[in-house]
N, C-alpha and C. Protein backbone atom coordinates (compact mmCIF):
# COMPACT_ATOMS: atom_id res chain seq x y z
N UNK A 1 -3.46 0.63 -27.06
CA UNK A 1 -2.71 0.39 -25.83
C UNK A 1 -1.54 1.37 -25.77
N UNK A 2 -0.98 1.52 -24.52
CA UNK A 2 -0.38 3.00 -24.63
C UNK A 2 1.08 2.39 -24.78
N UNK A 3 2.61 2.99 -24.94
CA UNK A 3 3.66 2.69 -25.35
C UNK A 3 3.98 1.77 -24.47
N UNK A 4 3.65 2.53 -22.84
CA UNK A 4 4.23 2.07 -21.78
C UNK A 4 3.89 0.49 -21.52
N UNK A 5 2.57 0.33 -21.54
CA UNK A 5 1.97 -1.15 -21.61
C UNK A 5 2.60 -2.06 -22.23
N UNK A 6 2.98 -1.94 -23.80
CA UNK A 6 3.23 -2.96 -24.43
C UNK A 6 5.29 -2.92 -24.13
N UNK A 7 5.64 -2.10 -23.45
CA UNK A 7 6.65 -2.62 -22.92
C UNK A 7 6.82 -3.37 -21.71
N UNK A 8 6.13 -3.05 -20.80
CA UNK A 8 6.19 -3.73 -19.57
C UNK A 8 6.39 -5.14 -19.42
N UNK A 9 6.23 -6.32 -20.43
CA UNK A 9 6.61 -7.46 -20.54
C UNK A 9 8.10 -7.32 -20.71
N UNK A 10 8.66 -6.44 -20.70
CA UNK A 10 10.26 -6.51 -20.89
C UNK A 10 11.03 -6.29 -19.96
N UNK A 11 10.19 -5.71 -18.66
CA UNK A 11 10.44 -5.49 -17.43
C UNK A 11 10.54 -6.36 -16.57
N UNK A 12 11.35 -7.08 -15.32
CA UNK A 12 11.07 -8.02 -14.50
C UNK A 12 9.65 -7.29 -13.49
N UNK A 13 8.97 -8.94 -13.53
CA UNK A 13 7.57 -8.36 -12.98
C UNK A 13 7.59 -7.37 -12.26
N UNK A 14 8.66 -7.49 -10.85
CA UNK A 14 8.51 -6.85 -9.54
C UNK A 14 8.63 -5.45 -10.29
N UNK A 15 8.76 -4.91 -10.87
CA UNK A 15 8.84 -3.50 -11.75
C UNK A 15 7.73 -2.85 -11.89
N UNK A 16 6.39 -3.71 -12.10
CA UNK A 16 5.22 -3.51 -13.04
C UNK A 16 4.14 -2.28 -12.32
N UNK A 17 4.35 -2.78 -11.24
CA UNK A 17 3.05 -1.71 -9.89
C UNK A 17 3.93 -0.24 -10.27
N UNK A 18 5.18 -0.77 -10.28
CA UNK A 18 6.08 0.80 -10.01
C UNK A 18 5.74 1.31 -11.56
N UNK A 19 6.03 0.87 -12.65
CA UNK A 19 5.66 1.75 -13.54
C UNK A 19 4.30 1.96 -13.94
N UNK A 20 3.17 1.38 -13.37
CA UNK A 20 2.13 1.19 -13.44
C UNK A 20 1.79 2.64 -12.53
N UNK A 21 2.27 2.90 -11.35
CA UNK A 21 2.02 3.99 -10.68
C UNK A 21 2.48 5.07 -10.96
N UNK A 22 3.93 5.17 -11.69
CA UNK A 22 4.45 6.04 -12.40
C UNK A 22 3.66 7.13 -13.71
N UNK A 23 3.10 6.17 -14.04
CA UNK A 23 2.33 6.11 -14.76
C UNK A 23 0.82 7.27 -15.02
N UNK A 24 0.33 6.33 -13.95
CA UNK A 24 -0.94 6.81 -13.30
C UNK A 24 -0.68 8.50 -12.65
N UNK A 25 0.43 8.64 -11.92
CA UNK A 25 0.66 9.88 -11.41
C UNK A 25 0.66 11.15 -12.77
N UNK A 26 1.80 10.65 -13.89
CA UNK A 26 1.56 11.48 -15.11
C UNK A 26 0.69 11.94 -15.94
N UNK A 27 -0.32 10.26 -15.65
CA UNK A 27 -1.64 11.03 -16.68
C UNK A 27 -2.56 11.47 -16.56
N UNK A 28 -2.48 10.95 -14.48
CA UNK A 28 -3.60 11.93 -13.85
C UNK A 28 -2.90 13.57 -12.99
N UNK A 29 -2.33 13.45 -14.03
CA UNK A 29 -1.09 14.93 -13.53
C UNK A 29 -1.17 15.32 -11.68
N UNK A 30 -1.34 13.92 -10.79
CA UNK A 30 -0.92 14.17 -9.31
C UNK A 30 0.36 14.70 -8.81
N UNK A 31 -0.21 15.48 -7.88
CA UNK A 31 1.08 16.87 -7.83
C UNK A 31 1.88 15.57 -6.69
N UNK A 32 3.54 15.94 -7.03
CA UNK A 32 4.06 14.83 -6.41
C UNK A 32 4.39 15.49 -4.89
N UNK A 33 4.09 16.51 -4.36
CA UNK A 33 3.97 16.84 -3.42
C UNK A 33 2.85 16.16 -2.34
N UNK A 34 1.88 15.49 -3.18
CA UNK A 34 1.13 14.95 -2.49
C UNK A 34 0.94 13.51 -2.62
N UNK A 35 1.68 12.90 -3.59
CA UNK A 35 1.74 11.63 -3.35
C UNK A 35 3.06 11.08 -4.49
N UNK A 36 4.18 10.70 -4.02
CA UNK A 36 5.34 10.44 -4.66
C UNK A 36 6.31 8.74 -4.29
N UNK A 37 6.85 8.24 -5.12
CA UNK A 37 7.47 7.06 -4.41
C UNK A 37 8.47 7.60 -3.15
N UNK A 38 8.49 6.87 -2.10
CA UNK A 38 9.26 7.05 -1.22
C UNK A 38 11.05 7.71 -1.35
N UNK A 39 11.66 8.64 -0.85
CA UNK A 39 13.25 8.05 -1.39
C UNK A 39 13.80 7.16 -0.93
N UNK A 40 14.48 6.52 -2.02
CA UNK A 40 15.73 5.24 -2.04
C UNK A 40 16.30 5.20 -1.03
N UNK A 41 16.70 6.31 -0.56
CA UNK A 41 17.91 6.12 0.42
C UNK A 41 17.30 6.20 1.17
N UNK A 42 15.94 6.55 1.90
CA UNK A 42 15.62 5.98 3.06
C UNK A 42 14.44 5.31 3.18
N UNK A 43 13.33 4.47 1.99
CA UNK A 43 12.65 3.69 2.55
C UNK A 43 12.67 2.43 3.01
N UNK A 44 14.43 1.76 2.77
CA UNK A 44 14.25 0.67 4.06
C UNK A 44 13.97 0.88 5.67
N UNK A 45 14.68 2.33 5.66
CA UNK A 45 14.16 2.31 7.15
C UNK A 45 12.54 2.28 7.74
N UNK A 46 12.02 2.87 6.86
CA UNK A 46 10.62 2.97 7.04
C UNK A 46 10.07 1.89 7.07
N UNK A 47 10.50 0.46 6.05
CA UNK A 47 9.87 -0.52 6.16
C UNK A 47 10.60 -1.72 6.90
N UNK A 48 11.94 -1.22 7.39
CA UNK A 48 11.63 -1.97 8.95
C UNK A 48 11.37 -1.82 9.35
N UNK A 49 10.87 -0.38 10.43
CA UNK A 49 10.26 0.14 11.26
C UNK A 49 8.79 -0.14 11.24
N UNK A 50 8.26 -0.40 9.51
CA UNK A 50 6.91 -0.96 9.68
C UNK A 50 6.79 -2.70 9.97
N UNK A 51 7.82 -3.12 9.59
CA UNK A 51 8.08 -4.82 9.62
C UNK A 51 7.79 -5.03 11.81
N UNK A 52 9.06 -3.92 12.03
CA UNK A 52 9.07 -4.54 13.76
C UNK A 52 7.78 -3.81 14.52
N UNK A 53 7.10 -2.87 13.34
CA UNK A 53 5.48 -2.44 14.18
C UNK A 53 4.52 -3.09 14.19
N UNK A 54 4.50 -3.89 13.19
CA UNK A 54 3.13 -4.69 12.57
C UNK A 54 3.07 -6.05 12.35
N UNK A 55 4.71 -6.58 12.17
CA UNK A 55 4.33 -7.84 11.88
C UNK A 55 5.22 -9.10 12.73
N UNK A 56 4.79 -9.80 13.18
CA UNK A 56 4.89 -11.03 14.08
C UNK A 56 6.44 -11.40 13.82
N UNK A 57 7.57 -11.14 14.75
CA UNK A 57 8.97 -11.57 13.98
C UNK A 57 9.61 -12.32 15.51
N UNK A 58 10.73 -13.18 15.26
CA UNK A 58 11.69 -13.19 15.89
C UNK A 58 13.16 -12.89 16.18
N UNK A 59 14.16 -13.15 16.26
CA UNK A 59 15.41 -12.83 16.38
C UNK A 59 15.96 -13.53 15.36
N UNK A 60 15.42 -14.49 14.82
CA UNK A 60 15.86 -15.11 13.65
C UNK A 60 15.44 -14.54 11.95
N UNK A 61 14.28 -13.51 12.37
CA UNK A 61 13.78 -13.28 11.17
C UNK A 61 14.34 -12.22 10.34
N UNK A 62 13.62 -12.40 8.89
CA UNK A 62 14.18 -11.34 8.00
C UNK A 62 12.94 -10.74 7.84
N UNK A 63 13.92 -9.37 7.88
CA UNK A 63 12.68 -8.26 7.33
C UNK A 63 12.36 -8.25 5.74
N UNK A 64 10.77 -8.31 5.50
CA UNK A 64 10.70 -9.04 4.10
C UNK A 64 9.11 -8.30 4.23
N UNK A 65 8.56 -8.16 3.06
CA UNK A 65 7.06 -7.42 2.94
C UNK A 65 6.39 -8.41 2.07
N UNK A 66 6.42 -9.14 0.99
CA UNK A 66 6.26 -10.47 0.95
C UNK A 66 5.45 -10.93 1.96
N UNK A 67 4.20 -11.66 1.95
CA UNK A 67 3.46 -12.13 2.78
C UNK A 67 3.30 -11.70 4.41
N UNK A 68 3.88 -10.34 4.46
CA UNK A 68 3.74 -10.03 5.86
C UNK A 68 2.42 -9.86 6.52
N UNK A 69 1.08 -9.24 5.38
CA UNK A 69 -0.33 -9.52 5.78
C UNK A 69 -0.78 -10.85 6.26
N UNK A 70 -0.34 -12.01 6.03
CA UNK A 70 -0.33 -13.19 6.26
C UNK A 70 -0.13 -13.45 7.75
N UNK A 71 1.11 -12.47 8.45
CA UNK A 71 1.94 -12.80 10.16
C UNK A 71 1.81 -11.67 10.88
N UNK A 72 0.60 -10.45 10.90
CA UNK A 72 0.41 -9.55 11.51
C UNK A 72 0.36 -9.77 13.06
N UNK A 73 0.86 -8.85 13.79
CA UNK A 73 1.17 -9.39 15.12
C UNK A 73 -0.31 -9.24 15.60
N UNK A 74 -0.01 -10.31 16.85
CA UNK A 74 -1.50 -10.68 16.65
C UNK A 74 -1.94 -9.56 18.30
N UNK A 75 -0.60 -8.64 18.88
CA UNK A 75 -1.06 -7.99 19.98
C UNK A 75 -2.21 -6.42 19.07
N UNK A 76 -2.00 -6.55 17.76
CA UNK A 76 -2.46 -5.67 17.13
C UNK A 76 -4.23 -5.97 17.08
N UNK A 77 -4.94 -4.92 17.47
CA UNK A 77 -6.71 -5.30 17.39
C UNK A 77 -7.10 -5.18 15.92
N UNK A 78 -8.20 -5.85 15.68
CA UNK A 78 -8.85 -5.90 14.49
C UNK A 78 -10.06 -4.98 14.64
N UNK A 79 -9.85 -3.64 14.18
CA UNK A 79 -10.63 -2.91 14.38
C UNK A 79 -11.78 -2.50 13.16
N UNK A 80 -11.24 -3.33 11.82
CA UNK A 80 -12.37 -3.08 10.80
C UNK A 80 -11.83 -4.29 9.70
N UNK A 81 -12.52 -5.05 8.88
CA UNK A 81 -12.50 -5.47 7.80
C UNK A 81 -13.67 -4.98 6.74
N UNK A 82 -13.49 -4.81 6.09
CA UNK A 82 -14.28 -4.84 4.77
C UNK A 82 -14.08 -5.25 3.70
N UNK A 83 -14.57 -6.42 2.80
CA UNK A 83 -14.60 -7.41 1.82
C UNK A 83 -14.74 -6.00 0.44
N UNK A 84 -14.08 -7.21 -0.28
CA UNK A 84 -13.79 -6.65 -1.62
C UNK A 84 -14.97 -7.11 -2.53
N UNK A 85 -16.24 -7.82 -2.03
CA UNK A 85 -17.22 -8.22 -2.73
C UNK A 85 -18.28 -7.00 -2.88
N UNK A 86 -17.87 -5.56 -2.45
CA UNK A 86 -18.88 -4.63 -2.27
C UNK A 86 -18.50 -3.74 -3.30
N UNK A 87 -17.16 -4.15 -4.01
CA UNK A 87 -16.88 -3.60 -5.21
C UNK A 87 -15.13 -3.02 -5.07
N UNK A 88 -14.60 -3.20 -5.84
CA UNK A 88 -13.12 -2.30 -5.36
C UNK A 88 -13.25 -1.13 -5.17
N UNK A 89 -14.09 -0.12 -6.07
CA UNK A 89 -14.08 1.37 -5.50
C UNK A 89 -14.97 1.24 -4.30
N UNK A 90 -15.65 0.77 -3.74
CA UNK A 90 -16.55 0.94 -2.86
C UNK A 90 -15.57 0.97 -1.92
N UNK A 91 -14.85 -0.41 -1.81
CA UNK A 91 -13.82 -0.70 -0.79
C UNK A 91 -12.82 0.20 -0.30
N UNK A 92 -12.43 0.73 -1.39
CA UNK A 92 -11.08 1.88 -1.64
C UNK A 92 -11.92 2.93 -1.08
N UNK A 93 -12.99 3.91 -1.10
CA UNK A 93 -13.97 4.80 -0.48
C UNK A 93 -13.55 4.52 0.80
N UNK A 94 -14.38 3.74 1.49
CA UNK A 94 -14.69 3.05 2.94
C UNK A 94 -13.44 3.01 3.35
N UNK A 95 -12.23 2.93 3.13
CA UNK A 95 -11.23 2.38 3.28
C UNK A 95 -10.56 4.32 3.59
N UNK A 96 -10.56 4.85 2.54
CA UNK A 96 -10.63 6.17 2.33
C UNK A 96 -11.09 7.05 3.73
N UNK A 97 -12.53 6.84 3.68
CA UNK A 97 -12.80 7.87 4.60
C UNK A 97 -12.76 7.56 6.11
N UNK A 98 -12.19 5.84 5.97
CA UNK A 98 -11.61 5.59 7.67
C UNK A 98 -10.26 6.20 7.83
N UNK A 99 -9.86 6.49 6.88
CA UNK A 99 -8.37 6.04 7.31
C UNK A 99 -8.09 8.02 6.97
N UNK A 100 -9.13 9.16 6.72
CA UNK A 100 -9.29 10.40 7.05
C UNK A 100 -9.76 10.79 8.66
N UNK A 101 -10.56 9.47 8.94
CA UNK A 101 -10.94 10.60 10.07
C UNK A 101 -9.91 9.44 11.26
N UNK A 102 -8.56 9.39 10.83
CA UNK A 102 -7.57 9.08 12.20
C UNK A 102 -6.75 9.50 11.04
N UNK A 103 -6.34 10.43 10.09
CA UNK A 103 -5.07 10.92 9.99
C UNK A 103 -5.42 11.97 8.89
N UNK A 104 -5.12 13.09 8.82
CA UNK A 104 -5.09 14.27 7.87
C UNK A 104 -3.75 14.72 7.54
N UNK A 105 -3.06 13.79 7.44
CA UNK A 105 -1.35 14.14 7.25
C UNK A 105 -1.26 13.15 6.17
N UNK A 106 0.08 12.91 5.68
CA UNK A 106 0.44 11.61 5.34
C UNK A 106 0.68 10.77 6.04
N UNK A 107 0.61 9.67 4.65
CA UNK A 107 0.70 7.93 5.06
C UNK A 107 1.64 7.46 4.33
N UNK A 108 1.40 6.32 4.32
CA UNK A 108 2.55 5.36 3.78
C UNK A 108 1.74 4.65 2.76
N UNK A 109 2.70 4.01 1.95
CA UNK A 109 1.55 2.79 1.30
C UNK A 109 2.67 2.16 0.48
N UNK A 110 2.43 0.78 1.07
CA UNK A 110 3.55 0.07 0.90
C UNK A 110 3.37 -0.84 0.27
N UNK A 111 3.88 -1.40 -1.10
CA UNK A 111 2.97 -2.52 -2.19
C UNK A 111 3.85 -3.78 -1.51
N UNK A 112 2.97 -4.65 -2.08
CA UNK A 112 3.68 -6.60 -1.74
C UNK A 112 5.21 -6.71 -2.25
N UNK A 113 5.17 -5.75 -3.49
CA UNK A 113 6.52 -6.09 -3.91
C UNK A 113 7.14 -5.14 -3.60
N UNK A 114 7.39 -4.86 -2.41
CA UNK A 114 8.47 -3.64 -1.58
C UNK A 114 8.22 -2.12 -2.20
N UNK A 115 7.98 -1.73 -3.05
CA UNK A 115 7.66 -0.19 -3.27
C UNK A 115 7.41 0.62 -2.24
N UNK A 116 7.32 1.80 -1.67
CA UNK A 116 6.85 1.83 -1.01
C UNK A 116 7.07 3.48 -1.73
N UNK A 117 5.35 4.48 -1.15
CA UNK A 117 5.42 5.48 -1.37
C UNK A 117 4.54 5.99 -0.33
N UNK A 118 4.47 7.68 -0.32
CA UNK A 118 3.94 8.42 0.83
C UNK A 118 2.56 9.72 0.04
N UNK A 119 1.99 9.83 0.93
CA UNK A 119 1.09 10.96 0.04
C UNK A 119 -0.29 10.75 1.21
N UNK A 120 -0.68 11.92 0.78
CA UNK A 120 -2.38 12.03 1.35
C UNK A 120 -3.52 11.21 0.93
N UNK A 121 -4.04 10.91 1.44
CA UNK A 121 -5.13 9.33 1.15
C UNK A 121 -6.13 9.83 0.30
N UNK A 122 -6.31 11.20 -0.21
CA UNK A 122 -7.06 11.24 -1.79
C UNK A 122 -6.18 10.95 -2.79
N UNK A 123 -5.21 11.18 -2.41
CA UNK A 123 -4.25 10.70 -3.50
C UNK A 123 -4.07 9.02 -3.82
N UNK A 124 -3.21 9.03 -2.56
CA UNK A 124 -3.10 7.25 -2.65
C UNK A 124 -4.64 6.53 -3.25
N UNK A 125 -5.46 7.06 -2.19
CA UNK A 125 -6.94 6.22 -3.17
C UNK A 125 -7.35 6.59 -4.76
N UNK A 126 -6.80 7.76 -5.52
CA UNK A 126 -6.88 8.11 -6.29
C UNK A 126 -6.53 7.01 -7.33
N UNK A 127 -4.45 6.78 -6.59
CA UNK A 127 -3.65 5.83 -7.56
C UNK A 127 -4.21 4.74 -7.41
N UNK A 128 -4.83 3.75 -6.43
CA UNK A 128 -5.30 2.63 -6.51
C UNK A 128 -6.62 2.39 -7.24
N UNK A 129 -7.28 3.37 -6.94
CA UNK A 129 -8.53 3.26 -8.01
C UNK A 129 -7.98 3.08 -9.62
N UNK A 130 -6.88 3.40 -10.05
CA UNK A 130 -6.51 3.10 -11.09
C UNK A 130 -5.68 2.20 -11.37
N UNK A 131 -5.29 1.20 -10.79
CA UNK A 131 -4.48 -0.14 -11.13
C UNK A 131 -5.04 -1.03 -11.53
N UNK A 132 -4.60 -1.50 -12.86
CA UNK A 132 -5.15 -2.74 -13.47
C UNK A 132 -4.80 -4.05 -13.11
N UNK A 133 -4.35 -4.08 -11.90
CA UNK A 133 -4.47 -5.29 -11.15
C UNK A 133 -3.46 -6.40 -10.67
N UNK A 134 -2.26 -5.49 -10.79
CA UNK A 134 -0.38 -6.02 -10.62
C UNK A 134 -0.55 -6.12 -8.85
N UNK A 135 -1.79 -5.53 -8.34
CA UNK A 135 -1.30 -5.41 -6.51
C UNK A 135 -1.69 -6.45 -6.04
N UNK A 136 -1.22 -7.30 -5.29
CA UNK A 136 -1.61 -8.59 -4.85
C UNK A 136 -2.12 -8.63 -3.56
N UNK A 137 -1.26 -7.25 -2.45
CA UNK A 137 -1.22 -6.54 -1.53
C UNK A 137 -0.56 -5.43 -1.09
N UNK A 138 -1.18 -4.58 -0.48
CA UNK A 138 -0.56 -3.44 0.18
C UNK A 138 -1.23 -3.21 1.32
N UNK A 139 -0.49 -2.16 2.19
CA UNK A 139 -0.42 -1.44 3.49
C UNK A 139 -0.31 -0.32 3.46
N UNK A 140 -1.28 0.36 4.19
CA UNK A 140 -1.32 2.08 4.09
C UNK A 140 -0.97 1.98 5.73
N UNK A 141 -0.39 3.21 6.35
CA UNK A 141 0.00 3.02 7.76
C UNK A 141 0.63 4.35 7.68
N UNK A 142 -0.03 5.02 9.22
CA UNK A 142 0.57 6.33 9.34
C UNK A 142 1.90 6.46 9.79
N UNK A 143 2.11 7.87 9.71
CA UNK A 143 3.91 8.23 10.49
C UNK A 143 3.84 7.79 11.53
N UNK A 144 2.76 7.93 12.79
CA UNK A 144 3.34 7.60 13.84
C UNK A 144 3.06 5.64 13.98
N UNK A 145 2.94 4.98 13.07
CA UNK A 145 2.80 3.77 12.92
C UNK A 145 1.58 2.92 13.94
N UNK A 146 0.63 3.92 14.40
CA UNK A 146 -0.27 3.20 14.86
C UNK A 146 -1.27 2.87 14.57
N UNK A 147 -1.66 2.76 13.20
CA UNK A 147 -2.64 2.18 12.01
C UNK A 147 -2.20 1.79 10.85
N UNK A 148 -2.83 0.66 10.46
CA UNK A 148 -2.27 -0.01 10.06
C UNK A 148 -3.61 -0.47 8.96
N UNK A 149 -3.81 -0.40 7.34
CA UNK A 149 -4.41 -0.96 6.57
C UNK A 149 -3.79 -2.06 5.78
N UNK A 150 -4.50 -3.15 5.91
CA UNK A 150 -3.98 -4.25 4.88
C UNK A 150 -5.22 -4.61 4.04
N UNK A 151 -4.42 -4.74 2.93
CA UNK A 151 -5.83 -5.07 1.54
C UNK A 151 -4.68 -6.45 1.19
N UNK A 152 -5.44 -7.38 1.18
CA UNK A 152 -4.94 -8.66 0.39
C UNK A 152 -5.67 -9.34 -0.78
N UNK A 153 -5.21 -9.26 -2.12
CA UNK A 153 -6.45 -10.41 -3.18
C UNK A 153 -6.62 -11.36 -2.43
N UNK A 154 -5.87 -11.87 -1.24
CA UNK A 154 -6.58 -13.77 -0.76
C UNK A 154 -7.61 -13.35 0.19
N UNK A 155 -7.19 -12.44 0.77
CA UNK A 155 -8.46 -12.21 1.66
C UNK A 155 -9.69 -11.75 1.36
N UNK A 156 -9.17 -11.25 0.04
CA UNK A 156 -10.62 -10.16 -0.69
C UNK A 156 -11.41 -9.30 0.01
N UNK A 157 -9.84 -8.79 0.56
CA UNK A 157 -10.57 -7.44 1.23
C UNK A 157 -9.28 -7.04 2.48
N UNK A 158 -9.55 -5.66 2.72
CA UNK A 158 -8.89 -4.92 3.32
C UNK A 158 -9.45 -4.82 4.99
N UNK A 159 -8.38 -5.09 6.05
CA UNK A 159 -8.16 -5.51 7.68
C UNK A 159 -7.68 -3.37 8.03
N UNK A 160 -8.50 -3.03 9.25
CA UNK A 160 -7.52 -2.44 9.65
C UNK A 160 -7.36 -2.66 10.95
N UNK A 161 -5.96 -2.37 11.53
CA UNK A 161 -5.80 -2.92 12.64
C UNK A 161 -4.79 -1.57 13.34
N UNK A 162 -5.55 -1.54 14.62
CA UNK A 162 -4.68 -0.59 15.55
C UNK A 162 -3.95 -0.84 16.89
């Protein structure tokens, strides 16, 4: 088991995807030009801007990524699901080559526990094909915020919606 592993119990959970991806980027030497964590100083804006694009709020609410696959606004169409029973790489593929032919730029990809990072979708599918299983959910969603992927473990399987 590698150093990093048998420390990660020393970490508070919400930590684990992030060094888990950290990770993954080093040993699959991904150029961080093409897929890097977001910067600090500005991915809250990004993920309000994805909170008031995508997900169902009022004047009372907090912006929170936490179960937001759960309250997707519902003026948003359901333009694809595909179940996670066809295999995770299968899923991550399919998932892959939809989400190429409506964007050849970067995306977003935003984990359950607030992380949030940017990169080209061989990449991002690259890093997810390699997670041992800390993601509970995430959201891939372009710059101009009009697509929108959600993968949830409850749903067992990934929604996209435009």
């Amino acid at each position: 088991m590698e150093d990093w592993r048998k420390n990660l119990k020393k970490r508070p959970t919400r930590t684990w995807s992030r060094v888990e991806i950290e990770e993954i980027i080093k040993e699959n030497h991904i150029d961080r030009a093409r897929f890097a964590e977001y910067s600090k100083t500005e991915y809250q804006a990004i993920i309000n801007r994805f909170y008031y694009a995508f997900v169902n709020y009022n004047s009372t609410s907090t912006v929170k990524v936490q179960g937001a696959w759960n309250n997707i606004r519902h003026s948003l169409s359901k333009a694809d699901f595909i179940s996670e029973d066809i295999g995770w790489y299968d899923m991550l593929d399919t998932m892959r080559r939809s989400l190429a032919l409506r964007c050849d730029a970067k995306c977003f990809l935003l984990l359950e526990d607030g992380w949030l990072y940017e990169g080209y979708i061989e990449e991002v599918n690259n890093v997810l094909r390699e997670i041992d299983g800390f993601i509970e959910a995430f959201y891939i969603f372009t710059y101009d915020f009009d697509y929108l992927y959600v993968y949830s473990s409850d749903a067992r399987g990934y929604v996209l919606y435009n």
